[in-house]
Protein backbone atom coordinates (compact mmCIF):
# COMPACT_ATOMS: atom_id res chain seq x y z
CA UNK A 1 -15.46 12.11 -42.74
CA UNK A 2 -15.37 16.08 -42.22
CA UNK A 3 -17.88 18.12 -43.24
CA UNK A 4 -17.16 20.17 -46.47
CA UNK A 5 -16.46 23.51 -45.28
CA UNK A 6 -18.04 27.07 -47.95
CA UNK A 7 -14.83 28.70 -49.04
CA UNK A 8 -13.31 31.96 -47.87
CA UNK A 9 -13.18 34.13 -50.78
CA UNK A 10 -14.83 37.47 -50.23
CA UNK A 11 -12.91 40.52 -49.12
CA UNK A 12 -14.48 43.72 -47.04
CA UNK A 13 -15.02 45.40 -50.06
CA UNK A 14 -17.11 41.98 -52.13
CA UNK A 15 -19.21 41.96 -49.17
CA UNK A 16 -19.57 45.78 -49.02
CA UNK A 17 -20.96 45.40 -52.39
CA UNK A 18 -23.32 42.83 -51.05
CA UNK A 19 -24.69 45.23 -48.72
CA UNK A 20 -25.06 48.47 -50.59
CA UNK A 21 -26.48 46.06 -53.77
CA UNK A 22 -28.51 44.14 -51.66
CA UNK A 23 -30.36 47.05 -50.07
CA UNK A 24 -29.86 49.33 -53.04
CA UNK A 25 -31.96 46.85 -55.24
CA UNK A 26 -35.79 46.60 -56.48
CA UNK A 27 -37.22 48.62 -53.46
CA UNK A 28 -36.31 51.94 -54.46
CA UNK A 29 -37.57 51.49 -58.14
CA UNK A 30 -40.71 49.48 -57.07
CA UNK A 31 -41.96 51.30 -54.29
CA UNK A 32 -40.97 54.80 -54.13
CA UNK A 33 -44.25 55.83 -56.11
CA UNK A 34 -46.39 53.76 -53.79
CA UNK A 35 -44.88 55.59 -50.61
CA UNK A 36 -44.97 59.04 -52.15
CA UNK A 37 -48.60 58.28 -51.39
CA UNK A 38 -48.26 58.11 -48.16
CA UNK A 39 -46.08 60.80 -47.32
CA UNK A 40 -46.28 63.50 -49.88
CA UNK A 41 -43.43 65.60 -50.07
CA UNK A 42 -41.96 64.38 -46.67
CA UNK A 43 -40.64 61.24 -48.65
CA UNK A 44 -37.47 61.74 -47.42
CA UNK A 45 -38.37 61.68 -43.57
CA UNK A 46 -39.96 58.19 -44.47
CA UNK A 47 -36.81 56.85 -46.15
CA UNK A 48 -34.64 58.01 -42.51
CA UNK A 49 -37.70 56.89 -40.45
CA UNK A 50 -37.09 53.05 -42.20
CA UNK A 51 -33.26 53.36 -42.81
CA UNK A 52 -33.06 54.37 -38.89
CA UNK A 53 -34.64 50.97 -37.69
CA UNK A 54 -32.99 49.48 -40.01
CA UNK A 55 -29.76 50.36 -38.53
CA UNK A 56 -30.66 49.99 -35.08
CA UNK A 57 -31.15 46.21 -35.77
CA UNK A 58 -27.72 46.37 -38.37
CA UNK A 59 -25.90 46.84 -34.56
CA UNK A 60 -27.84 43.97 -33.34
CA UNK A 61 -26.79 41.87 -36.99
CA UNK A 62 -23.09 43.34 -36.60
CA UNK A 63 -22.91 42.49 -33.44
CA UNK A 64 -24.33 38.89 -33.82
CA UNK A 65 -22.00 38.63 -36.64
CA UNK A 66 -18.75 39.25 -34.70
CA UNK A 67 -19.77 36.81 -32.08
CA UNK A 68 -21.24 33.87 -34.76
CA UNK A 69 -19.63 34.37 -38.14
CA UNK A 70 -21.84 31.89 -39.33
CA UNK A 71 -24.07 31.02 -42.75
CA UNK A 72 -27.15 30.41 -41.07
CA UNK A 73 -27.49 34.36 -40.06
CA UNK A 74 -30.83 35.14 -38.43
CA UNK A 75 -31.15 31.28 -37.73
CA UNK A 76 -27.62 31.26 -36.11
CA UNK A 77 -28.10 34.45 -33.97
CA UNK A 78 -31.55 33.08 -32.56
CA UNK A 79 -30.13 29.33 -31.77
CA UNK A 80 -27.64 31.01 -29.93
CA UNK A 81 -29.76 33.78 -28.41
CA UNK A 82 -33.55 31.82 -27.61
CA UNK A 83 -32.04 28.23 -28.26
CA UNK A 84 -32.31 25.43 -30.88
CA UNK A 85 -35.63 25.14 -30.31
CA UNK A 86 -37.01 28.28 -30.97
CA UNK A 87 -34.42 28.97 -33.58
CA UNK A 88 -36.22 25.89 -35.66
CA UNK A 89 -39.35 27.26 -35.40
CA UNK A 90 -38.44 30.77 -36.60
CA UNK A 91 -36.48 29.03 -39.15
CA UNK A 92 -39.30 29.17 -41.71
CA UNK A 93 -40.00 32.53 -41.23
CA UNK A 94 -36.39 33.52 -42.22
CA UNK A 95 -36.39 30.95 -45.03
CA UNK A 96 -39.50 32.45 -46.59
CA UNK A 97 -38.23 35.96 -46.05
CA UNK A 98 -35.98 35.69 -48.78
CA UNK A 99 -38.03 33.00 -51.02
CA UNK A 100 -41.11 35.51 -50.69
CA UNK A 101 -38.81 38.25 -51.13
CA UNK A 102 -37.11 36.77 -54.57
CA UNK A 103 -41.04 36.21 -55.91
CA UNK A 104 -41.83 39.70 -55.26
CA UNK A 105 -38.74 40.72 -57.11
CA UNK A 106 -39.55 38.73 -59.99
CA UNK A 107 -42.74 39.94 -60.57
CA UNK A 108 -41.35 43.54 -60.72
CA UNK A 109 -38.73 42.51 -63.39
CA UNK A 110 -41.04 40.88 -64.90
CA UNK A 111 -43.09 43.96 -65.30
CA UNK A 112 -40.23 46.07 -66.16
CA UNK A 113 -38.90 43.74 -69.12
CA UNK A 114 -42.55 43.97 -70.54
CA UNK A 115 -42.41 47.27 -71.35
CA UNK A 116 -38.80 45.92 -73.78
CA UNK A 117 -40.36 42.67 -75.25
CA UNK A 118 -43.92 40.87 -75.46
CA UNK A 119 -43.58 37.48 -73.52
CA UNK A 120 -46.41 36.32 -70.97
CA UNK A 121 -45.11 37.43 -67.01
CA UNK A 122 -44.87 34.39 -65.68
CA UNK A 123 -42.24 33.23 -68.68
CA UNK A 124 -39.89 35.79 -67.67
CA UNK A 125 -40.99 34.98 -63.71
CA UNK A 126 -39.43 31.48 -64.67
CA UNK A 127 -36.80 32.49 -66.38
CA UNK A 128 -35.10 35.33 -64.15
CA UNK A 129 -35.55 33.23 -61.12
CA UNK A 130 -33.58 30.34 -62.89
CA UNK A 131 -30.79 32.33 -64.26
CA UNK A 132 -30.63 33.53 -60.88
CA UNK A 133 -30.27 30.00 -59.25
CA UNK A 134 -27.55 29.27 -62.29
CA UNK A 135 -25.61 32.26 -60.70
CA UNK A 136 -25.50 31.00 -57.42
CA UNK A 137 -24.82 27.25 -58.23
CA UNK A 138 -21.40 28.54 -59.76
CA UNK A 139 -20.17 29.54 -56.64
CA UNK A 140 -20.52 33.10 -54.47
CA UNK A 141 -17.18 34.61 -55.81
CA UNK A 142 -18.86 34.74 -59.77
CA UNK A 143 -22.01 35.91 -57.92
CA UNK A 144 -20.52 38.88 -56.30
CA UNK A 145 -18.49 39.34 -59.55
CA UNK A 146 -21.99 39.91 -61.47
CA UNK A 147 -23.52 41.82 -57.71
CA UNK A 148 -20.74 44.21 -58.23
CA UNK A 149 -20.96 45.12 -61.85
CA UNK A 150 -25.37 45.37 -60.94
CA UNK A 151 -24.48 47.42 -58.33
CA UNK A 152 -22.29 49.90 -59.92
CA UNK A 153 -24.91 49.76 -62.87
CA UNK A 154 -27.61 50.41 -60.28
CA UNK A 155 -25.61 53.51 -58.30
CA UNK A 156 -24.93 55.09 -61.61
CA UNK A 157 -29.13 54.59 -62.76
CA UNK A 158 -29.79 56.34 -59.30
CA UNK A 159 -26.97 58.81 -59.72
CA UNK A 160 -28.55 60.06 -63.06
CA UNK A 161 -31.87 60.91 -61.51
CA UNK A 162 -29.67 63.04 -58.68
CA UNK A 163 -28.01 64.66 -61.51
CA UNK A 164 -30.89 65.76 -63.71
CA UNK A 165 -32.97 66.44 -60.52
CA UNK A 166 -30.50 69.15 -59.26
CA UNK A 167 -31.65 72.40 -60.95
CA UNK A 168 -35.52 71.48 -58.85
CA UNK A 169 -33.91 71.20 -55.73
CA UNK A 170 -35.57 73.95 -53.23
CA UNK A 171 -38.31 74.41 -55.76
CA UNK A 172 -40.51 71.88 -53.59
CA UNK A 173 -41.46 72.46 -50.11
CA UNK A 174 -39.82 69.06 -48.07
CA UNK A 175 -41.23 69.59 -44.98
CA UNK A 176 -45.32 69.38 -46.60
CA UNK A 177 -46.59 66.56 -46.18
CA UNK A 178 -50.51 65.34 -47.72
CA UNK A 179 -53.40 64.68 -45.54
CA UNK A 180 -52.84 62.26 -43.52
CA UNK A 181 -49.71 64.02 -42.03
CA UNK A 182 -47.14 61.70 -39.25
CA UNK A 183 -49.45 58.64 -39.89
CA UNK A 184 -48.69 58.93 -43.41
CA UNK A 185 -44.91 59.53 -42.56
CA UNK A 186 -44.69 56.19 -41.05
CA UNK A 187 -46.93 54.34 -42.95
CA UNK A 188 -44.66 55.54 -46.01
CA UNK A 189 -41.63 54.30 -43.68
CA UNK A 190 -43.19 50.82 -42.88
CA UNK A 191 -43.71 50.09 -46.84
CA UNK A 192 -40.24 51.45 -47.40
CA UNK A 193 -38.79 48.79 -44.74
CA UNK A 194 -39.44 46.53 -47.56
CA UNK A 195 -36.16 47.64 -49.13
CA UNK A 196 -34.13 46.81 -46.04
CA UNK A 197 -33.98 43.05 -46.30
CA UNK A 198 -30.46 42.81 -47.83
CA UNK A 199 -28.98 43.03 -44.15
CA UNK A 200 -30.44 39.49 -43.74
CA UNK A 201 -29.09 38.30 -46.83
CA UNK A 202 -25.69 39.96 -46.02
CA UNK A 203 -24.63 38.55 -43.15
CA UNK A 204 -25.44 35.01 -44.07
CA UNK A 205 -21.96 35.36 -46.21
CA UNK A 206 -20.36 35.68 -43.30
CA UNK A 207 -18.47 31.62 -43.93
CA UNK A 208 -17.56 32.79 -47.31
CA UNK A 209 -15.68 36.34 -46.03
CA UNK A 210 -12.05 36.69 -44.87
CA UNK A 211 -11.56 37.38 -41.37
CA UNK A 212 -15.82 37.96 -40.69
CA UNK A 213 -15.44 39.09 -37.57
CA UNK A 214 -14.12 42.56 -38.27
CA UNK A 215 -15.31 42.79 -42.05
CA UNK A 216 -18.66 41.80 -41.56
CA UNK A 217 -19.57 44.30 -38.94
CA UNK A 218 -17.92 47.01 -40.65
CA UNK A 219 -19.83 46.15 -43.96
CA UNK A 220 -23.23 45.88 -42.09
CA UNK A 221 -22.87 49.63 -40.49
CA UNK A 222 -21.11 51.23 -43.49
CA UNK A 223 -23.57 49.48 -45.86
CA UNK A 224 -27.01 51.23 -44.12
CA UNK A 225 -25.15 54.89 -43.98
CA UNK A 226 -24.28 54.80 -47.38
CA UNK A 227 -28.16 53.58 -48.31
CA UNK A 228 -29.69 55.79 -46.01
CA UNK A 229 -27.35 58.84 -48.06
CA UNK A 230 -28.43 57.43 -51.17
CA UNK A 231 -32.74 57.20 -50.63
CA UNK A 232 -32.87 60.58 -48.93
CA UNK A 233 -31.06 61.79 -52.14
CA UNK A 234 -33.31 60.06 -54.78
CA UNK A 235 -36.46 60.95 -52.86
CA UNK A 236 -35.34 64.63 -52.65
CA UNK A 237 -34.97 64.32 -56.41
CA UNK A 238 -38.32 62.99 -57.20
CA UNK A 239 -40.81 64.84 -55.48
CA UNK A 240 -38.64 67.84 -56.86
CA UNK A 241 -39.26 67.16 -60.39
CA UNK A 242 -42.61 65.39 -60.01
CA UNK A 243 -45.52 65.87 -58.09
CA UNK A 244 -46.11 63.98 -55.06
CA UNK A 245 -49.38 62.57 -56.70
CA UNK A 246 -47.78 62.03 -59.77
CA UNK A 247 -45.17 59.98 -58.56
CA UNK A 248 -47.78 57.93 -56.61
CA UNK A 249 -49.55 56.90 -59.84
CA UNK A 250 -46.50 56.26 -62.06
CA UNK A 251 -46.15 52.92 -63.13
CA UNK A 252 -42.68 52.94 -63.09
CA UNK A 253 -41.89 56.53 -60.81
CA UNK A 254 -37.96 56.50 -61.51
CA UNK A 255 -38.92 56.51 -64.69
CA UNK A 256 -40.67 58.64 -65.08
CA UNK A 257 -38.51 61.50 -63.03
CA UNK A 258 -36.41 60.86 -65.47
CA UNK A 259 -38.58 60.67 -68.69
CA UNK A 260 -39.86 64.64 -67.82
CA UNK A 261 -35.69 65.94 -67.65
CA UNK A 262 -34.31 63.56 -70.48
CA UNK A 263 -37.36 62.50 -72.47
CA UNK A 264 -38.22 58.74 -73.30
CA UNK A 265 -34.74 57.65 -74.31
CA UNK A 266 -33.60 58.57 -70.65
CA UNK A 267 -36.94 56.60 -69.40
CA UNK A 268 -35.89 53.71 -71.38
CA UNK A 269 -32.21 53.43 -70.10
CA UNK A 270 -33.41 53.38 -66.69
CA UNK A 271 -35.88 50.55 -67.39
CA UNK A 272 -32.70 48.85 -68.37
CA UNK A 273 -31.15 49.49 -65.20
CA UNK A 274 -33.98 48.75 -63.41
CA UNK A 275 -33.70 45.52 -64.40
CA UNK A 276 -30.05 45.07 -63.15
CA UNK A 277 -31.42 46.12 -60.05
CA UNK A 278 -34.09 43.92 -59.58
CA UNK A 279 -32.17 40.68 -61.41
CA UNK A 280 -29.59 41.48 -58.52
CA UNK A 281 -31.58 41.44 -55.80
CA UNK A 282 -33.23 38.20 -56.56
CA UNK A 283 -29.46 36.58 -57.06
CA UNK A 284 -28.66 37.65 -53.49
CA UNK A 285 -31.61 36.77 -51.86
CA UNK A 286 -31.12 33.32 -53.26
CA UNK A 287 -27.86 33.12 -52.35
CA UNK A 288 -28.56 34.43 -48.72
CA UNK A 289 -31.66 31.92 -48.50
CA UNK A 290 -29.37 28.90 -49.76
CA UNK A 291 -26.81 29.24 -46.86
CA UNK A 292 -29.36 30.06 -44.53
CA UNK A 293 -31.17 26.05 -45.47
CA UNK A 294 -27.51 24.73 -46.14
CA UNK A 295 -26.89 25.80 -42.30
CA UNK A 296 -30.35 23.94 -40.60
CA UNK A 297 -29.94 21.65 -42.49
CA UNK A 298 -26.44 20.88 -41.10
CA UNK A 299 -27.61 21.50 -37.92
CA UNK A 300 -30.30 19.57 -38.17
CA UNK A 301 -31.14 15.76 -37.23
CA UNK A 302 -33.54 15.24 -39.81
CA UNK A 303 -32.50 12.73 -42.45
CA UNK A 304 -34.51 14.42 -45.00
CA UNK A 305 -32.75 17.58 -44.56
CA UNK A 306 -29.15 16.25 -44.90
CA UNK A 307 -29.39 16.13 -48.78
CA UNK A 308 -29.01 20.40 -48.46
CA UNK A 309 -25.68 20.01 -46.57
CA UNK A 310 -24.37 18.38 -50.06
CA UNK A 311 -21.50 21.28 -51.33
CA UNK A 312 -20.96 20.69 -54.71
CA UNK A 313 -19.59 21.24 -58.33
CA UNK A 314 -17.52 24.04 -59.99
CA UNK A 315 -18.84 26.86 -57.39
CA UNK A 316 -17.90 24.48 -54.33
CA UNK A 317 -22.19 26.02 -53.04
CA UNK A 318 -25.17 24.27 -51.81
CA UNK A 319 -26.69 23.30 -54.92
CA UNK A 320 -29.33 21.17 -53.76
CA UNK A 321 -30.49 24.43 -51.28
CA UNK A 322 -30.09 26.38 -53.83
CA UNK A 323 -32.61 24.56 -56.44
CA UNK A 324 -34.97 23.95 -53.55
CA UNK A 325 -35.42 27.85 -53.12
CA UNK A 326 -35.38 28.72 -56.42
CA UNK A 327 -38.19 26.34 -57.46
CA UNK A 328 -40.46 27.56 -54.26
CA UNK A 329 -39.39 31.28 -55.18
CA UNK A 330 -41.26 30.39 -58.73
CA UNK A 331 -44.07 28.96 -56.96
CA UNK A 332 -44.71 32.32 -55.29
CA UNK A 333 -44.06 34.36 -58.31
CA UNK A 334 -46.49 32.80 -60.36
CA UNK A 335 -48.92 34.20 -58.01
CA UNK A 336 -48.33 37.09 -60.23
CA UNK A 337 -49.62 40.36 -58.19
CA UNK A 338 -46.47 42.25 -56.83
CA UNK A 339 -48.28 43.78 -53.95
CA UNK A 340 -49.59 40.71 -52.45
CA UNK A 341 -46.57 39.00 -52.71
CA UNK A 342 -44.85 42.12 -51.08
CA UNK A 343 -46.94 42.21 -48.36
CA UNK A 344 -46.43 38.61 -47.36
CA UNK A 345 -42.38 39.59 -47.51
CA UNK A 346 -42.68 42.43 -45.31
CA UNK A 347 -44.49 40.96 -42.52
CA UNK A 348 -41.77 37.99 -42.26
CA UNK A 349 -38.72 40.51 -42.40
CA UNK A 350 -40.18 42.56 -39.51
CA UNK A 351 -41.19 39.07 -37.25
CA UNK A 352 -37.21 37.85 -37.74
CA UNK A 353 -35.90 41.39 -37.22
CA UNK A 354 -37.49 41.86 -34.11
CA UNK A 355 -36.53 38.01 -33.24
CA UNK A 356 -33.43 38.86 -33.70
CA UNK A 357 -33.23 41.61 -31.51
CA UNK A 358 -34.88 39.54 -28.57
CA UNK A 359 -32.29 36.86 -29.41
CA UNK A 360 -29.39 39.49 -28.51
CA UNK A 361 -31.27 41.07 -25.27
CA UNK A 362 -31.52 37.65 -23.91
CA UNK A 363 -27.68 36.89 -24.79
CA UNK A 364 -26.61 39.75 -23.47
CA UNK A 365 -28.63 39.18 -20.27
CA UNK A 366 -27.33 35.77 -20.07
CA UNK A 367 -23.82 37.10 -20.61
CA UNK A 368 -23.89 39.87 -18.28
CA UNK A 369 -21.37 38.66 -15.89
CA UNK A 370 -19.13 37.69 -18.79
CA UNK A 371 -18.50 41.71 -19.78
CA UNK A 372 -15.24 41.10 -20.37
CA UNK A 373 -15.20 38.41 -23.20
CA UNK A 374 -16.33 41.37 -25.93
CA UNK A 375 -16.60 40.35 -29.51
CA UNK A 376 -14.36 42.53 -32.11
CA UNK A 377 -17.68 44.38 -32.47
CA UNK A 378 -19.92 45.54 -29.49
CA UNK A 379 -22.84 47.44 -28.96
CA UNK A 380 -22.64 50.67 -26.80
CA UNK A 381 -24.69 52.14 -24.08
CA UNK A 382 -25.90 49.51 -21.96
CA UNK A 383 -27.54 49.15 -18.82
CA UNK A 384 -26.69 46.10 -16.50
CA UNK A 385 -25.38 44.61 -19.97
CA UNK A 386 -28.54 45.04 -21.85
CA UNK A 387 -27.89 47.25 -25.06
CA UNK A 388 -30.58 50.09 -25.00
CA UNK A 389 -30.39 50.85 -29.04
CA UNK A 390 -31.44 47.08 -29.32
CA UNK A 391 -34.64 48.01 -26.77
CA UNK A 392 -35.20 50.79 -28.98
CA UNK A 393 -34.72 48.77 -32.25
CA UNK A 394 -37.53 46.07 -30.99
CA UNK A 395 -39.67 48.83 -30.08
CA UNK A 396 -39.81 50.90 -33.62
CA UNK A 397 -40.27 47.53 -35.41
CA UNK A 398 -42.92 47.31 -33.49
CA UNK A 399 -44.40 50.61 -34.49
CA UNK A 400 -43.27 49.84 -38.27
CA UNK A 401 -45.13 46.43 -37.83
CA UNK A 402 -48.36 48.40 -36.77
CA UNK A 403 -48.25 51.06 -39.45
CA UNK A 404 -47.77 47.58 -42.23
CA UNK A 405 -50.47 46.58 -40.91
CA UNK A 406 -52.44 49.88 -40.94
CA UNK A 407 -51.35 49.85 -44.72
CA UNK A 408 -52.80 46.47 -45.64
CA UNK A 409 -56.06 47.26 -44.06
CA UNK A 410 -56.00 50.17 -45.63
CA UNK A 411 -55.20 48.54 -49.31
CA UNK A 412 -51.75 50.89 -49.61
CA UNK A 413 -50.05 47.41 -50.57
């Protein structure tokens, strides 16, 4: 019997969507205080500093992508790039990625929807993470029906602050940073990475999208330019209207930009939003993470894994993956402190981006007397068929890596 294939029902511009919502999520409202911190009124250098490696590994993604238009994403692009064997043993590094990643997330809209109603955290913790999973079990096309409406909700939230923020513009000076000067400027940048994960979750839609191979790359590349536009805007805005240290102590920093133009109605509308945002961002990383376990799984020997290659009722999805993650997601989220559980996420996200990189250099090097069987998408400037942004895209995670860990030890998470 043939195995049950994940339906082809996203378009360039669902998947789009994916991208911009699933970068353009909790990160922004969650940690944009915390790495005002860091780099004072240069907020916006950190923001290109992360969204810059970022993008150098979105070439390595897109071009993965083109080659592999697989569900398994990071797990895919390894197997094929380091072999099964290593690609197994990163495998729960990508998998906890997103579960760590969805905890984290629910912990911050937990926080926000506290400030609405009175119900104990780790009810709502529950709750969000299993309305989440409901989401996803009813197939991707009715999640990326509610991903787009969050996301437009979310870009119009963001777009306020812009708006109001306007008449400060060039009342701040951008290019002052605090004490603790570059170090600061890149430490801000490595907590920011945080906010980066949706490229992960992105391309592990790549079964579910109409012809992958051209939209997928496209969306990957088009989705970090129009993030990277969108934080150095917002960042701009609030250490115009707020100072650098306020920001950094603000419970809730968007907020609170917008509380001092608007007042506390306009504070409480964008708690609303905020939790669109952050509701969002756990639905895709559950979705990503699902097709990511459906795909070992199905690659997999192991008789115990098989029962997450069952595809399933109304939404034709992974169910069984899918209620796996989302019960291990509340595990983690009933840990309850947002910065601990955010620190475990980041560290995982920069190990399988730089993996993923490595997995590429050694294709390429492997392929290098096969130049002329391109994929649709292709990175540029190579030497001897080794892509030099990917060197350059292992070496600033690197850095970032250094400067997360420079942040932990120095208890900025």
């Amino acid at each position: 019997m043939g195995k049950k294939e994940l339906k082809r029902s996203l378009g360039f511009w669902d998947v789009l969507m994916f991208g911009v919502g699933g970068v353009v999520g909790a990160g922004i409202y969650a940690i944009i205080g915390q790495a005002a911190g860091l780099s004072g009124n240069m907020l916006w250098v950190s923001f290109v500093i992360a969204a810059t490696v970022a993008l150098l590994t979105g070439l390595s993604y897109a071009e993965f992508v083109s080659r592999y238009p697989d569900s398994g994403g990071s797990f895919e692009y390894m197997k094929q790039g380091l072999g099964k064997k290593t690609a197994y043993g990163m495998s729960i590094f990508i998998v906890f990625t997103g579960i760590v990643a969805a905890a984290a997330i629910a912990i911050s809209f937990a926080d926000y929807l506290s400030r609405l109603i009175d119900l104990p955290n780790y009810i709502i913790v529950i709750g969000i993470i299993l309305l989440m999973g409901f989401f996803n079990i009813i197939g991707a096309k009715y999640s990326s029906y509610y991903n787009g409406f969050a996301t437009i909700v979310i870009l119009i939230g963001l777009a306020a602050v812009v708006v109001v923020s306007i008449p400060e513009f060039g009342t701040t000076p951008l290019f002052e940073t605090n004490d603790d000067g570059w170090t600061g400027l890149f430490a801000g940048g490595a907590l920011i990475f945080f906010s980066y994960i949706g490229f992960e979750d992105l391309v592990k839609m790549a079964e579910e999208t109409k012809n992958p191979k051209v939209n997928m790359p496209k969306a990957v590349i088009m989705s970090g330019i129009i993030v990277l536009i969108i934080y150095v805007l917002i960042a701009i805005s609030a250490v115009s209207v707020l100072d650098w240290k306020q920001l950094s102590n603000s419970n809730g920093p968007l907020a609170a930009v917008i509380e001092a133009k608007l007042g506390a109605w306009g504070a409480t509308s964008l708690v609303f939003i905020a939790l669109f945002a952050t509701s969002k961002t756990i639905l895709s990383n559950i979705l990503g993470t699902s097709r990511l376990l459906y795909d070992v799984a199905r690659d997999s020997n192991k008789a115990w894994l098989k029962k997450f290659t069952t595809i399933s009722g109304i939404g034709n999805a992974p169910n069984y993956a899918i209620i796996a993650i989302s019960l291990v997601a509340i595990g983690f989220g009933l840990i309850g402190k947002l910065q601990v559980v955010a620190s475990i996420s980041n560290i995982f996200i920069f190990i399988v981006f730089g993996m993923v990189n490595v997995a590429l250099l050694n294709l390429r090097h492997k392929k290098r007397n096969e130049e002329n069987e391109k994929p649709p998408f292709y990175i540029r400037l190579n030497a001897n068929n080794i892509p030099l942004p990917t060197v350059l895209a292992l070496i600033t995670i690197l850095i970032l890596f250094g400067f997360n860990i420079y942040n932990l030890f120095q208890g900025n998470l």
